[in-house]
C-alpha atoms as a PDB file:
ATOM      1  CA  UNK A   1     203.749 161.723 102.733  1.00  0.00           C
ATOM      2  CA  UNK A   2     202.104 158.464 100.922  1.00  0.00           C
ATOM      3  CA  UNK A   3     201.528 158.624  97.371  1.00  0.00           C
ATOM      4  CA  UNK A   4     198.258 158.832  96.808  1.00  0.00           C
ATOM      5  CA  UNK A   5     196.431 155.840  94.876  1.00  0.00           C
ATOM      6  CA  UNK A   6     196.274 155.504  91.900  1.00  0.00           C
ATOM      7  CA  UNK A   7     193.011 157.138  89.980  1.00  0.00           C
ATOM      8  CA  UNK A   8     190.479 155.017  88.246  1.00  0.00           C
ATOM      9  CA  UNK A   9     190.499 154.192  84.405  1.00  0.00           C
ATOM     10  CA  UNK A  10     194.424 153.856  84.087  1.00  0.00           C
ATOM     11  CA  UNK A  11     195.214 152.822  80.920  1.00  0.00           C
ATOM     12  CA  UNK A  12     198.500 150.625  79.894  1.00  0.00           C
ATOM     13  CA  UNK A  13     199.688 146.972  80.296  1.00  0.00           C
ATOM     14  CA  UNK A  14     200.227 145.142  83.410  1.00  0.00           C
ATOM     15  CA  UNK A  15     203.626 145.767  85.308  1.00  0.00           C
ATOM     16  CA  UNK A  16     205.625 142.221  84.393  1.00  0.00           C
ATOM     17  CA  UNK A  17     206.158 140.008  86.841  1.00  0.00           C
ATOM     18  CA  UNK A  18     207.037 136.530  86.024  1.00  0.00           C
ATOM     19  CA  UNK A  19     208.797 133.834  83.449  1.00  0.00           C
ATOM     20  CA  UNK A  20     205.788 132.952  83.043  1.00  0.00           C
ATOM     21  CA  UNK A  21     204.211 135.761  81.159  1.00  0.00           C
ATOM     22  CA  UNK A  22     207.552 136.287  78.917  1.00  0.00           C
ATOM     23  CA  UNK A  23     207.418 133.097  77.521  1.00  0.00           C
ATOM     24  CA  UNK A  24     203.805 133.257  77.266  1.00  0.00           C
ATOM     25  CA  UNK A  25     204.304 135.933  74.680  1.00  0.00           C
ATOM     26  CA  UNK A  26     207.422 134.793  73.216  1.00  0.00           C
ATOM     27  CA  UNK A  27     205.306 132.213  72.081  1.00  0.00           C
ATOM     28  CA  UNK A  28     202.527 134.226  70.704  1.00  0.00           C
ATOM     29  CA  UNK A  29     205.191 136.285  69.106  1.00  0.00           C
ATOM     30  CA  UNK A  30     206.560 133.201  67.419  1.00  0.00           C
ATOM     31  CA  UNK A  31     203.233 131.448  65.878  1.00  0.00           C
ATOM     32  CA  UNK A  32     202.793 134.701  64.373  1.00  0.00           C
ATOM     33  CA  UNK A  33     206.230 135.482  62.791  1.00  0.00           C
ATOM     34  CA  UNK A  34     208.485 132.974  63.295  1.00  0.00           C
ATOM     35  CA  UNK A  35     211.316 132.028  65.632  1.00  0.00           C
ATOM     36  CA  UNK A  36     214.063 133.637  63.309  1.00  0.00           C
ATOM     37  CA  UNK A  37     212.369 137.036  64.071  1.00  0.00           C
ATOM     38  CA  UNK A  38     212.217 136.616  67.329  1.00  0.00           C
ATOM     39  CA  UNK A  39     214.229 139.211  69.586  1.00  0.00           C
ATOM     40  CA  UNK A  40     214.809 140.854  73.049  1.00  0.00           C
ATOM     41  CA  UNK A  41     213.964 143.691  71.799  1.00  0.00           C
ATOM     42  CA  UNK A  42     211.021 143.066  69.872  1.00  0.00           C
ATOM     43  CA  UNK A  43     209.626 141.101  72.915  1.00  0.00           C
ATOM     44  CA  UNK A  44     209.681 143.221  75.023  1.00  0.00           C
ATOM     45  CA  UNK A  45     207.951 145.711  72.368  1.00  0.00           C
ATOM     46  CA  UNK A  46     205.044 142.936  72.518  1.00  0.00           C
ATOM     47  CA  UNK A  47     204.986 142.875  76.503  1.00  0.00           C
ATOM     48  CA  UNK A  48     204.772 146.858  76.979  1.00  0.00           C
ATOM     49  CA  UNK A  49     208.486 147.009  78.819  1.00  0.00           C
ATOM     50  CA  UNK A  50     211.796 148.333  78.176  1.00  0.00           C
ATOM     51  CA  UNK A  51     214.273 145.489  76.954  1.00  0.00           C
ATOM     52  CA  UNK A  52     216.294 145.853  80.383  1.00  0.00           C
ATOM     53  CA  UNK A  53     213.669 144.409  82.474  1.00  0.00           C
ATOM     54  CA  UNK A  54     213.572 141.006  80.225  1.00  0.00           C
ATOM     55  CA  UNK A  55     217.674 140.575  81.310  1.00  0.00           C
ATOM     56  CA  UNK A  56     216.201 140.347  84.653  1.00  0.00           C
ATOM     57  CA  UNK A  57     214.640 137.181  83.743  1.00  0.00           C
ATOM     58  CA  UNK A  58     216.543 135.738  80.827  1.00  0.00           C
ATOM     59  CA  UNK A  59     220.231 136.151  79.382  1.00  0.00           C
ATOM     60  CA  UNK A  60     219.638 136.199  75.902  1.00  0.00           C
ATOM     61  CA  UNK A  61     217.427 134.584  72.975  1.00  0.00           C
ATOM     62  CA  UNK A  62     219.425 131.202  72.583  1.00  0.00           C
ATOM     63  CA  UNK A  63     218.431 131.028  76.850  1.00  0.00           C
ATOM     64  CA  UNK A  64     214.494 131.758  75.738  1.00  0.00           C
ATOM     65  CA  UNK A  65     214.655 129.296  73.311  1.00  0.00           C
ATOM     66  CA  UNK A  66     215.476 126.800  75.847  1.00  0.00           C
ATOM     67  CA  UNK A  67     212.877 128.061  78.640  1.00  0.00           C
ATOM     68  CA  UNK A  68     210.526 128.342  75.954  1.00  0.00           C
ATOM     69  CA  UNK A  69     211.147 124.389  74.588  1.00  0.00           C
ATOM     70  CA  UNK A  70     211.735 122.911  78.580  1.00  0.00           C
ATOM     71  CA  UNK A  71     208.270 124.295  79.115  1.00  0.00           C
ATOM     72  CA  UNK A  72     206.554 123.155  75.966  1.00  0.00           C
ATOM     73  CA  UNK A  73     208.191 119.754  76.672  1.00  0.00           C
ATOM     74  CA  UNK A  74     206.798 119.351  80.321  1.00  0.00           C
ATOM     75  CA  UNK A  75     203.647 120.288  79.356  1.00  0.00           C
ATOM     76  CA  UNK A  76     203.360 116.850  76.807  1.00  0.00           C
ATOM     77  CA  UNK A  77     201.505 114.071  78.524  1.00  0.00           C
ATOM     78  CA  UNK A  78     203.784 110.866  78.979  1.00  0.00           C
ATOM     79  CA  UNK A  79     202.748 108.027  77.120  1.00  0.00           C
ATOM     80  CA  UNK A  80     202.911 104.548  79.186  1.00  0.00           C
ATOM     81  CA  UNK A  81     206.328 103.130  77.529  1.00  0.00           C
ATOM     82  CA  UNK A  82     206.377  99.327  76.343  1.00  0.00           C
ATOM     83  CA  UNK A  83     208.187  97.168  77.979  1.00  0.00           C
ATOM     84  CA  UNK A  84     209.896  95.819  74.669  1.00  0.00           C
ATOM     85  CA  UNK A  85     213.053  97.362  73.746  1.00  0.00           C
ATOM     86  CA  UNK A  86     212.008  98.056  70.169  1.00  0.00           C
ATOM     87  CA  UNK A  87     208.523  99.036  70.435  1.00  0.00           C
ATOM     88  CA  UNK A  88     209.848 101.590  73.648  1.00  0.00           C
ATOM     89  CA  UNK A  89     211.646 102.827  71.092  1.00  0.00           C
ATOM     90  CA  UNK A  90     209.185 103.585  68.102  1.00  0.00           C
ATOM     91  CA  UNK A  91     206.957 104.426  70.974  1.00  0.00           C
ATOM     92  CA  UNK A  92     209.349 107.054  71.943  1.00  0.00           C
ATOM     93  CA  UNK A  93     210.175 108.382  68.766  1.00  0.00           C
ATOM     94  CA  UNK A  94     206.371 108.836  67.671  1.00  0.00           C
ATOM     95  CA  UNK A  95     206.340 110.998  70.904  1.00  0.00           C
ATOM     96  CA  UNK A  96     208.698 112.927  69.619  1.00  0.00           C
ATOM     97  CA  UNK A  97     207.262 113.239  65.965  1.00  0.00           C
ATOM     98  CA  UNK A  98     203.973 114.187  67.434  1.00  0.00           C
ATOM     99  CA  UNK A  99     205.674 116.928  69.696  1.00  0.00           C
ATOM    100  CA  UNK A 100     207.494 118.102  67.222  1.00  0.00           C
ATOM    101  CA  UNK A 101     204.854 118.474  64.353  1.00  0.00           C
ATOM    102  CA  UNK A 102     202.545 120.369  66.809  1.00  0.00           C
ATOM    103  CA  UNK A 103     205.303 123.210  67.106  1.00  0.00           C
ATOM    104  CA  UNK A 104     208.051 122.615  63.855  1.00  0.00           C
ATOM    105  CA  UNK A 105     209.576 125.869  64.876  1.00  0.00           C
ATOM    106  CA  UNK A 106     211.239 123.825  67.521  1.00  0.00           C
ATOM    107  CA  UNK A 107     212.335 121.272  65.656  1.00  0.00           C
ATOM    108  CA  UNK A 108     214.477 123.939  63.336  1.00  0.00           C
ATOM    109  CA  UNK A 109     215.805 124.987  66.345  1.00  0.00           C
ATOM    110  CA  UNK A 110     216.863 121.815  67.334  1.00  0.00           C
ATOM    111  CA  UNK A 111     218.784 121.177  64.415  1.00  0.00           C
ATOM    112  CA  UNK A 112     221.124 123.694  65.745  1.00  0.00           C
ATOM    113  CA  UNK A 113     224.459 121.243  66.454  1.00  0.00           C
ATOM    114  CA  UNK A 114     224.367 121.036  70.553  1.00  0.00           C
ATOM    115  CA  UNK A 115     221.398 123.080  71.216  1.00  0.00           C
ATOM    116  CA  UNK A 116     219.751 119.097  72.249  1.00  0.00           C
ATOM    117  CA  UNK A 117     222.177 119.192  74.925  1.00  0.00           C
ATOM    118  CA  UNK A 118     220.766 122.893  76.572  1.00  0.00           C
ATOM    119  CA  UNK A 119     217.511 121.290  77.422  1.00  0.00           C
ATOM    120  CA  UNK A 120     216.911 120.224  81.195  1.00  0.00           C
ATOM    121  CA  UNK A 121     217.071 116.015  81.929  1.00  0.00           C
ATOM    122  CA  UNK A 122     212.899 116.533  82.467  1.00  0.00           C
ATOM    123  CA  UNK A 123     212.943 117.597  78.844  1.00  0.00           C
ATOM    124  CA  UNK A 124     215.115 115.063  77.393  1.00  0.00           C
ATOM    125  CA  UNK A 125     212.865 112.105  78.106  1.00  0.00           C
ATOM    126  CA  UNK A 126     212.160 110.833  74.524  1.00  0.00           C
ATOM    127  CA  UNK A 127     215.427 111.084  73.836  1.00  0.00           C
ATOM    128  CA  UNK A 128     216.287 108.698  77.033  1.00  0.00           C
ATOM    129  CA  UNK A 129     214.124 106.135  76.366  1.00  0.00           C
ATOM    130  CA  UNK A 130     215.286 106.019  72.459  1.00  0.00           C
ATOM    131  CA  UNK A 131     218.555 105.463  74.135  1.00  0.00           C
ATOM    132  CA  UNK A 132     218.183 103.411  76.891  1.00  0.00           C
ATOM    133  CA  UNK A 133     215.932 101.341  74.744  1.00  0.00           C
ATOM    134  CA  UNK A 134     218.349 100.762  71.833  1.00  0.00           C
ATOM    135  CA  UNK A 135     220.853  99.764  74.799  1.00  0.00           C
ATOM    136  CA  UNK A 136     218.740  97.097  76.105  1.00  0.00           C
ATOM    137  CA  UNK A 137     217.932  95.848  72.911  1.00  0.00           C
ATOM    138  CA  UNK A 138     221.714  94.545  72.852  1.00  0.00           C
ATOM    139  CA  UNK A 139     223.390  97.643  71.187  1.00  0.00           C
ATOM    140  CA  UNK A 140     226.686  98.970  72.312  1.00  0.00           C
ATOM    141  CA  UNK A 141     226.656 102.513  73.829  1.00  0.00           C
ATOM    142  CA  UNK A 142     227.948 104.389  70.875  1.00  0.00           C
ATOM    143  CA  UNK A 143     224.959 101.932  68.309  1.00  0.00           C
ATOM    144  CA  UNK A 144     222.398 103.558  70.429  1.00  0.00           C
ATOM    145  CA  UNK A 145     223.771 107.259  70.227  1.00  0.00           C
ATOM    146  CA  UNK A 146     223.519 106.321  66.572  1.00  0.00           C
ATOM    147  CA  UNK A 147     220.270 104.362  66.426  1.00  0.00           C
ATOM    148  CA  UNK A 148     218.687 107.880  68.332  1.00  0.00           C
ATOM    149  CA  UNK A 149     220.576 110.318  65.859  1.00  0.00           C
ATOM    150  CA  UNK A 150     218.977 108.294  62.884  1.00  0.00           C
ATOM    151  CA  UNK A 151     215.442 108.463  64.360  1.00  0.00           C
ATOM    152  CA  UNK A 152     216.271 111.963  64.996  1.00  0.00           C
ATOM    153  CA  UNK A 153     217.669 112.968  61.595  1.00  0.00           C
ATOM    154  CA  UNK A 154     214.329 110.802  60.037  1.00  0.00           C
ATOM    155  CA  UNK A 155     211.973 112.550  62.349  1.00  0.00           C
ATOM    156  CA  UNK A 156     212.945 116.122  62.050  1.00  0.00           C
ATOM    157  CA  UNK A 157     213.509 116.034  57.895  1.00  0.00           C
ATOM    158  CA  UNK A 158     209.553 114.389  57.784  1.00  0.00           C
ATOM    159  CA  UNK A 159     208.696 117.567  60.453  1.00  0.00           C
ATOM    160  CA  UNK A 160     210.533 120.350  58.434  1.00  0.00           C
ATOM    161  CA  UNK A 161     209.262 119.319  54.757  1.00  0.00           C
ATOM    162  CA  UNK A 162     206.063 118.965  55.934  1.00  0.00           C
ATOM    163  CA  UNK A 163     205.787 122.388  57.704  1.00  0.00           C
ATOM    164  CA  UNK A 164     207.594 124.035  54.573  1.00  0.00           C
ATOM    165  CA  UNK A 165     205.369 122.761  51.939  1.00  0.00           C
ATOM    166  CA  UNK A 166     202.002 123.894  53.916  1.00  0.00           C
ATOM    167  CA  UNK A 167     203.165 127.055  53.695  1.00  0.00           C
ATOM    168  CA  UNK A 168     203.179 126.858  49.837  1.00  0.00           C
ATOM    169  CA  UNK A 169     199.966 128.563  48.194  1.00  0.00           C
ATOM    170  CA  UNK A 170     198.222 125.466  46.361  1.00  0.00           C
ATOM    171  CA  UNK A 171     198.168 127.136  43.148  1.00  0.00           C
ATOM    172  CA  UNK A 172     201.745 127.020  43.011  1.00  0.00           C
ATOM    173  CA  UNK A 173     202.521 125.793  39.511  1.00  0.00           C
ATOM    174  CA  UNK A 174     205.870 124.499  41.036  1.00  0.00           C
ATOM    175  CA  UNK A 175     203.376 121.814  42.391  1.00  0.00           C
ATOM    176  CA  UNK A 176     202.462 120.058  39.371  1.00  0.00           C
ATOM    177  CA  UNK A 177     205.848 118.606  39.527  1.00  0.00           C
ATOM    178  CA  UNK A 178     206.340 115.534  37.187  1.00  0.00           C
ATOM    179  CA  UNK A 179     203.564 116.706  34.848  1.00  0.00           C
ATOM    180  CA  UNK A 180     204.335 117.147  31.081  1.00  0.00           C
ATOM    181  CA  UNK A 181     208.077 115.244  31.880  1.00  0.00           C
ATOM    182  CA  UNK A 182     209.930 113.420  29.137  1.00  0.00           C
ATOM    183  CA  UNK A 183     208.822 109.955  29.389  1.00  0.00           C
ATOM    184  CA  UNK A 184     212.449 108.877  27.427  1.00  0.00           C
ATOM    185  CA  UNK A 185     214.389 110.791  30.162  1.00  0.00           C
ATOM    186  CA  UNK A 186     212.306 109.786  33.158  1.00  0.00           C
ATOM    187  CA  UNK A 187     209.636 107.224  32.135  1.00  0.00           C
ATOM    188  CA  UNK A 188     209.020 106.279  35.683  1.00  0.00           C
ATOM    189  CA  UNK A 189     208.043 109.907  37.166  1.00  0.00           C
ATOM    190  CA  UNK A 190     206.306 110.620  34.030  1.00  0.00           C
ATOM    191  CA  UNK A 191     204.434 107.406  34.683  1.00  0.00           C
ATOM    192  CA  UNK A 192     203.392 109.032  38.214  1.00  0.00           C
ATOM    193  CA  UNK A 193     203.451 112.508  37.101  1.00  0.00           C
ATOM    194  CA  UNK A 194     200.255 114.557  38.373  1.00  0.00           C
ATOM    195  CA  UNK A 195     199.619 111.485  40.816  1.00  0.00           C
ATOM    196  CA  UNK A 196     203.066 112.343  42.957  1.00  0.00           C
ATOM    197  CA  UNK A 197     201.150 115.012  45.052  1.00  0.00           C
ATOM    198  CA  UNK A 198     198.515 112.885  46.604  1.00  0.00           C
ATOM    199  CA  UNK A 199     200.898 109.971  46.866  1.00  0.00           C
ATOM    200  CA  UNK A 200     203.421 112.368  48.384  1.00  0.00           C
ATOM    201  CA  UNK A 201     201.046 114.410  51.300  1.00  0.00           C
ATOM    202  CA  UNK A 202     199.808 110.575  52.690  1.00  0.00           C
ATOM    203  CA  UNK A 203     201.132 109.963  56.374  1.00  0.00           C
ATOM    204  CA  UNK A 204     204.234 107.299  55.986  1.00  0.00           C
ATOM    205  CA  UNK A 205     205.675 108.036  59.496  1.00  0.00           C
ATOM    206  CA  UNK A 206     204.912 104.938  61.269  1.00  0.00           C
ATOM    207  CA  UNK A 207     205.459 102.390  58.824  1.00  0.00           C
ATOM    208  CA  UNK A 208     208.570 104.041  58.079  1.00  0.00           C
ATOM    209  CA  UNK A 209     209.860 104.815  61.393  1.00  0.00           C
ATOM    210  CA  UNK A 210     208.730 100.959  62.342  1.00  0.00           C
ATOM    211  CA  UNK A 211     211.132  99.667  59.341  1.00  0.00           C
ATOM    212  CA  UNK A 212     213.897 102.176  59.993  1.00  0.00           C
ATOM    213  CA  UNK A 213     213.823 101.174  63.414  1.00  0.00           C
ATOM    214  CA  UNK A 214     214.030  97.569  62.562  1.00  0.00           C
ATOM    215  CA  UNK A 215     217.260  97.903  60.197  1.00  0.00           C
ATOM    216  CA  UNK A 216     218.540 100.005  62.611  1.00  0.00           C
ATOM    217  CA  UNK A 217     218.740  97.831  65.450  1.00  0.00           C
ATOM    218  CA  UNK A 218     219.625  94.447  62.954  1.00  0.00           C
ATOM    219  CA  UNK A 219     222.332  96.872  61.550  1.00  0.00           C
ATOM    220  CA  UNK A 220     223.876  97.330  65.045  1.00  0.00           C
ATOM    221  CA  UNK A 221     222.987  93.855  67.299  1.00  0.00           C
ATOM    222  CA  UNK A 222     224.569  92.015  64.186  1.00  0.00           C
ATOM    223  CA  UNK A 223     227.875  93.374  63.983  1.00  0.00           C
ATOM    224  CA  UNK A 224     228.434  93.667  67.977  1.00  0.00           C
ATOM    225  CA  UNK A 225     226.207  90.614  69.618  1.00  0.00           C
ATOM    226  CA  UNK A 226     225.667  91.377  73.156  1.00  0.00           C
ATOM    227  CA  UNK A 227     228.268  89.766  75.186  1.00  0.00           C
ATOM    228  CA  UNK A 228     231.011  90.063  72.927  1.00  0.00           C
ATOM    229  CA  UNK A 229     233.725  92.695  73.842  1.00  0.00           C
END
């Protein structure tokens, strides 16, 4: 005998029935708490299903931290790369930075050691070009692993501080910081003192990632020329 349909004015969520909706609310999950609270459990709580029918779409949350970053990746629009070695490279990197500071909960997952390497190739494309760009520059293979974990380290500790001091109150007295300081002990910050916020919250990213960059690359050509074994 056929079931009969269904009657009118059913109430309750939407069977699940792709990736695409779990990550869709892993990701609403995660603006609003934070990655670190993040769970199988608790996802599923936020979709309306039992935890069992998430592990027919994902292993665990280290595997929907990687769907989850592959598919924010793919959906950044690719900047037309310089043909110049050195600006491909601060091209690349600002990419990155700009990625990175629209979601900095991925870049403190990314500071996980190895959890780089878990992304797909389509999602490592900044970090190619950094590469391949240090490389034709004149640098040795293991300079330009070095010249991209530099940028990286430079990138993500501008990203993180950033994100962490926004979430300060501003009438945090902690922020007055070099006010009232002993000009014998530390004439120079007591010089700045309440000046060190404003000076502190301007945007130095480019000209500092164009002068890192720079040293980086003299640092490495210098000592190994290209062309010399």
């Amino acid at each position: 005998m056929p079931r009969p349909p269904s009657p009118h004015g059913r109430t309750g969520r939407p069977r699940l029935t792709s990736r695409a909706q779990i990550l869709t609310a892993a990701r609403q999950l995660i603006d609003r708490d934070g990655w670190e609270k993040l769970t199988i459990r608790r996802l599923a709580a936020e979709i309306g299903v039992g935890a069992t029918t998430l592990y027919h779409h994902i292993r665990d949350k280290e595997d929907l931290l990687v769907l989850l970053l592959n598919h924010y990746v793919e959906q950044i629009e690719r900047p037309r790369l310089p043909s110049d070695p050195r600006d491909r490279i601060i091209a690349s990197a600002t990419a990155l930075h700009d990625a990175l500071a629209g979601w900095p909960w991925a870049a403190e997952v990314l500071t996980v050691d190895g959890f780089v390497g878990l992304l797909d190739e389509s999602a490592l494309w900044m970090v190619e070009a950094i590469v391949a760009g240090a490389d034709d520059y004149g640098c040795t293979p293991v300079q330009a692993v070095d010249v991209f974990r530099n940028i990286w380290y430079y990138t993500v500790g501008e990203i993180l501080v950033r994100a962490h001091s926004a979430r300060r109150p501003a009438d945090d007295e902690r922020l007055t910081f070099f006010s009232g300081f002993d000009a014998a002990q530390v004439p120079h910050l007591a010089a700045i003192g309440d000046q060190w916020p404003a000076l502190a919250a301007r945007d130095t990213y480019p000209q500092g990632l164009r002068a890192f960059v720079d040293g980086l690359l003299a640092q490495a050509t210098s000592a190994t020329p290209r062309g010399v074994a």
